[in-house]
Protein backbone atom coordinates (compact mmCIF):
# COMPACT_ATOMS: atom_id res chain seq x y z
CA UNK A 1 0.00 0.00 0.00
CA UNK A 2 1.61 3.20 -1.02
CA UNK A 3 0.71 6.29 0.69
CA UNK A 4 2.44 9.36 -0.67
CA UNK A 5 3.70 12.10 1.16
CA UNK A 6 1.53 15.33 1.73
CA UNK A 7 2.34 18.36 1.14
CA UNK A 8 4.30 20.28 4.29
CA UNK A 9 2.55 23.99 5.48
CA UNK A 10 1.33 22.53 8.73
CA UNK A 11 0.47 25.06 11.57
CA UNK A 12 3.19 25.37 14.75
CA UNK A 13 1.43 23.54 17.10
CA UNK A 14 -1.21 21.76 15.72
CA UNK A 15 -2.01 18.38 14.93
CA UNK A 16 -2.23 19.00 11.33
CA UNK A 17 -1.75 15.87 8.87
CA UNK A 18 0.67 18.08 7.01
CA UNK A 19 2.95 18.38 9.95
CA UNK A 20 2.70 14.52 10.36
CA UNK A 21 3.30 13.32 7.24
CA UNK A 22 6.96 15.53 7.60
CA UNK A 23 7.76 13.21 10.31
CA UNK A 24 11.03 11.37 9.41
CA UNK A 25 10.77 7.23 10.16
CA UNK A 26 12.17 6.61 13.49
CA UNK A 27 13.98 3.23 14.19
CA UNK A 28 12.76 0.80 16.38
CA UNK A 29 14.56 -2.88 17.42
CA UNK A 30 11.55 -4.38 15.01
CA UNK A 31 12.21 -1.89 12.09
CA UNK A 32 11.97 1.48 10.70
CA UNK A 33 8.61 3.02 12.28
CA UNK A 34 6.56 5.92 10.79
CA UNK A 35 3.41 7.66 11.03
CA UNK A 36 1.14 7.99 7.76
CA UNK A 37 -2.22 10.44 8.39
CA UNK A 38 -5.18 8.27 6.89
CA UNK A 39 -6.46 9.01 3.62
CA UNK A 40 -9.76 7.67 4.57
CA UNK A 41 -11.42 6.32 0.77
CA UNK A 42 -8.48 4.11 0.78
CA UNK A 43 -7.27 3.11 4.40
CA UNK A 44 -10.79 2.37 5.31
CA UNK A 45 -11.33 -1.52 4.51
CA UNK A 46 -8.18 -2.46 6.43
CA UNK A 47 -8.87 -0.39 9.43
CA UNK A 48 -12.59 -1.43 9.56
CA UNK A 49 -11.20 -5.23 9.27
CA UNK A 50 -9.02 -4.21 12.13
CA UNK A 51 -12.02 -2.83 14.63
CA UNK A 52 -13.89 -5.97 13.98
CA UNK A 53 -11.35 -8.03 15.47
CA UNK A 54 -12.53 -9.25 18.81
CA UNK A 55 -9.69 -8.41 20.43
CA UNK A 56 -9.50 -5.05 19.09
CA UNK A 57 -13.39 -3.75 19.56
CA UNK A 58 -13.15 -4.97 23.43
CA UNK A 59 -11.97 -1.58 24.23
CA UNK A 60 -12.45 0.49 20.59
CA UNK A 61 -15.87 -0.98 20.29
CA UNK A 62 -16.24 0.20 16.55
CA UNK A 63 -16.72 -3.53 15.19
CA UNK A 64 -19.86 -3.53 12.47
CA UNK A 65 -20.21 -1.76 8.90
CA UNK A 66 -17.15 -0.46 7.35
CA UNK A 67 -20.01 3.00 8.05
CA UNK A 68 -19.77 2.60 11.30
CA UNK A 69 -15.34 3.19 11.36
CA UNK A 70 -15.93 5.92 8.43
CA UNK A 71 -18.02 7.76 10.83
CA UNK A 72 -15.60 7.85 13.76
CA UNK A 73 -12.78 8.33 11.27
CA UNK A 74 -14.53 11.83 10.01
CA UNK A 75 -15.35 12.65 13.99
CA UNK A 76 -11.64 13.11 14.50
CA UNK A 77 -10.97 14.66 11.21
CA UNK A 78 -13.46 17.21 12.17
CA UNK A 79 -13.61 17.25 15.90
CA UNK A 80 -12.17 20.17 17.86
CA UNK A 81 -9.44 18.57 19.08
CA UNK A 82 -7.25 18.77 16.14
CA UNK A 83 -7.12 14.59 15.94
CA UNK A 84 -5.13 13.02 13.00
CA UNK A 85 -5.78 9.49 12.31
CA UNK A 86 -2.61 7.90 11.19
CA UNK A 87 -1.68 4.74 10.23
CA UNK A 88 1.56 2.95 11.61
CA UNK A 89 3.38 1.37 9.08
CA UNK A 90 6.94 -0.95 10.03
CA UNK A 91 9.37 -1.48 7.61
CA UNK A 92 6.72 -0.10 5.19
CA UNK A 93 4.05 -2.31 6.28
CA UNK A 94 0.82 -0.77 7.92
CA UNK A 95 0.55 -2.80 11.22
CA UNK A 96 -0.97 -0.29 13.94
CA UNK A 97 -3.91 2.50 13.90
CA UNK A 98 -3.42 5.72 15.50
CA UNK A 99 -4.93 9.15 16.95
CA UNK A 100 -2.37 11.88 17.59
CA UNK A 101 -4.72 14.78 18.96
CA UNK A 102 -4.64 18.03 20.91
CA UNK A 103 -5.19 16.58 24.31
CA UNK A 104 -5.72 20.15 26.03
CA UNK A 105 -8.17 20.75 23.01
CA UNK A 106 -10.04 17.41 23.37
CA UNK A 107 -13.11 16.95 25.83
CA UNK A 108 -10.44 15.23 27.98
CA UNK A 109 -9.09 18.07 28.82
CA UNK A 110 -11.63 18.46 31.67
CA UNK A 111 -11.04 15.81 33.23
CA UNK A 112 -7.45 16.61 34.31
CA UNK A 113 -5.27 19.56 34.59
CA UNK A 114 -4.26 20.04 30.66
CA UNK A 115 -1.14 22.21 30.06
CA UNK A 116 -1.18 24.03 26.66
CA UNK A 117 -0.12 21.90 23.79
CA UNK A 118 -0.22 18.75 25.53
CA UNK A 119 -0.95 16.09 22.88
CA UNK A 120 -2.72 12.61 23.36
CA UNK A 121 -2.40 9.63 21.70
CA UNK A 122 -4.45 6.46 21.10
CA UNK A 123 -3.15 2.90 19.46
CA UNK A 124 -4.53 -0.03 18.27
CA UNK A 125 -2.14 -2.85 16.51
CA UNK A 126 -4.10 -4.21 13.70
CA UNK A 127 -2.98 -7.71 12.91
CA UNK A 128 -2.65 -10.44 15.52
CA UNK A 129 0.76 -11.60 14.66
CA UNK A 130 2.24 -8.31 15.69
CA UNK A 131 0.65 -8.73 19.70
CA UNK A 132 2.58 -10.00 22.20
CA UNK A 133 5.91 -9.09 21.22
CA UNK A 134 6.73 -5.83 23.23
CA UNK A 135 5.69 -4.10 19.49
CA UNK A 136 3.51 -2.11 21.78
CA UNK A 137 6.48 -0.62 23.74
CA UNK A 138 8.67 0.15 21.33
CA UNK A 139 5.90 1.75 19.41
CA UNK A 140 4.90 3.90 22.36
CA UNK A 141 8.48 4.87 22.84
CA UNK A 142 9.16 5.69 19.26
CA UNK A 143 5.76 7.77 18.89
CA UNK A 144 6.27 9.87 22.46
CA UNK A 145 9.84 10.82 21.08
CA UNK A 146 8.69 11.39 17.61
CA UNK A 147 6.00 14.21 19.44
CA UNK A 148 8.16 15.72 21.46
CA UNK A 149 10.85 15.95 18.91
CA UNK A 150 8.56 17.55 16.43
CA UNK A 151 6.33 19.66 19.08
CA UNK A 152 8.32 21.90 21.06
CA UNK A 153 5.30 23.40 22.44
CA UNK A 154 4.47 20.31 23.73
CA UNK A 155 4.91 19.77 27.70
CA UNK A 156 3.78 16.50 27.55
CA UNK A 157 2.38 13.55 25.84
CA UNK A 158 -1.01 12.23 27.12
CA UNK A 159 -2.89 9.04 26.93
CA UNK A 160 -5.90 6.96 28.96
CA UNK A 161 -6.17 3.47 28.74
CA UNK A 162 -9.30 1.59 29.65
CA UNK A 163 -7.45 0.42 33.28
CA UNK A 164 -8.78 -3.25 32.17
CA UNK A 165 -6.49 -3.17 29.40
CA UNK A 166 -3.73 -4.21 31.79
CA UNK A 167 -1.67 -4.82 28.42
CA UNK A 168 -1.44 -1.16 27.18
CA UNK A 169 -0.92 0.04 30.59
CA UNK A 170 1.80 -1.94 31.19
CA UNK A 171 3.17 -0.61 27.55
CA UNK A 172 3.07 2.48 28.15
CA UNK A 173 4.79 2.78 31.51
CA UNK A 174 7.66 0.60 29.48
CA UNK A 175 7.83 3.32 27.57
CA UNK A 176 8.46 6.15 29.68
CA UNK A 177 5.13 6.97 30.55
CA UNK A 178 3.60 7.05 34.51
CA UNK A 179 0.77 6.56 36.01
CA UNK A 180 -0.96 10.00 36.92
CA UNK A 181 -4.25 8.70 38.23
CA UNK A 182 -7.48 6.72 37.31
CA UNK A 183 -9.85 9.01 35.99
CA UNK A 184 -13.87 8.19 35.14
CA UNK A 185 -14.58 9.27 31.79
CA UNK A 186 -18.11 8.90 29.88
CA UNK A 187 -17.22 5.81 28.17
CA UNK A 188 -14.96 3.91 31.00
CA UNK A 189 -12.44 4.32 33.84
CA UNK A 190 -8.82 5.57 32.33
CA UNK A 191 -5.67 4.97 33.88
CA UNK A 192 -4.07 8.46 33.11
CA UNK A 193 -0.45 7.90 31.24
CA UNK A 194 1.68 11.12 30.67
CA UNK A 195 5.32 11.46 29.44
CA UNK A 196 6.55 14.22 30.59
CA UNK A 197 9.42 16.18 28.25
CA UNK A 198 11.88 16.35 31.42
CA UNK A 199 10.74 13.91 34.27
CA UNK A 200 10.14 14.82 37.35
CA UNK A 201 13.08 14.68 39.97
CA UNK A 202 12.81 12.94 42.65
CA UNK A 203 12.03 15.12 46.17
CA UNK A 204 15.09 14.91 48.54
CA UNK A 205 15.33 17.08 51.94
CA UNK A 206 17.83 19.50 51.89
């Protein structure tokens, strides 16, 4: 699947596809990573085959028509949170779904304290044969510093796991994310993940 590059002019700050598709491939110990923005007429059929895996809809719960993913791909192309779908491709291969969004833009933003230009990310990996091998991790890893090299603005980089998906938590804390809180959201409880640009040092008494 070819997916050509678009057109740079993005806007500082924003999480515009044509600041995305700039993004140089970032190396990972499975392969040469990179973030594609969906071009939704032709991505659709393999990420509506990927939602109706069981696996997968436990927690996106998009599984149905290929309508049903179309609709929530043109929510975040036109939400207010400045989403970009993207595809995850390794080694050229699309294996992994993604959401790189505004986080202090997003309706999450109320339900913690949201610096300016934090920016949130959600991840599903598509096919089966890439789950269970730490993929998740490295991902995570390579995304967060991909974000943060790319978004000086950016404090921070955000994400909430359903806390059942003990799997994704546990990614994400491999990759240099911690555990804020739990927070209730409308649509489940969220363990709240952040990556901070310089962590926190630990308090010592003088």
């Amino acid at each position: 699947m070819s997916h050509p590059a678009i057109r740079p002019g993005g806007v500082p700050g924003r999480a515009s596809a044509e600041d995305i598709a700039r993004w140089a491939p970032a190396g990972t110990p499975a392969g040469e990573f990179r973030l594609v923005p969906v071009r939704p007429a032709a991505d659709l059929p393999l990420i509506a085959a990927w939602m109706n895996d069981p696996v997968v809809d436990a927690f996106w719960q998009l599984a149905g028509p290929r309508e049903r993913t179309a609709a929530h791909l043109a929510a975040q192309l036109g939400g207010d949170g400045d989403s970009v779908p993207c595809l995850g491709l390794l080694d050229g291969t699309p294996m992994s779904y993604w959401e790189v969004y505004r986080a202090d833009l997003d309706p999450l933003a109320a339900h913690y304290a949201a610096r300016p230009h934090d920016t949130g990310l959600h991840l599903l990996i598509g096919p089966a044969r890439y789950r269970g091998r730490g993929l998740g991790t490295a991902l995570l890893r390579a995304t967060a510093g991909l974000v943060l090299a790319h978004r000086p603005h950016c404090p921070r980089v955000v994400a909430e796991p359903d806390v059942r998906n003990a799997a994704s938590v546990a990614a994400f804390r491999a990759a240099g994310f911690r555990l804020a809180r739990e927070i209730e959201l409308p649509d489940k409880r969220a363990a709240l993940m952040l990556r901070e640009r310089r962590p926190r040092r630990p308090f010592t008494r003088p």
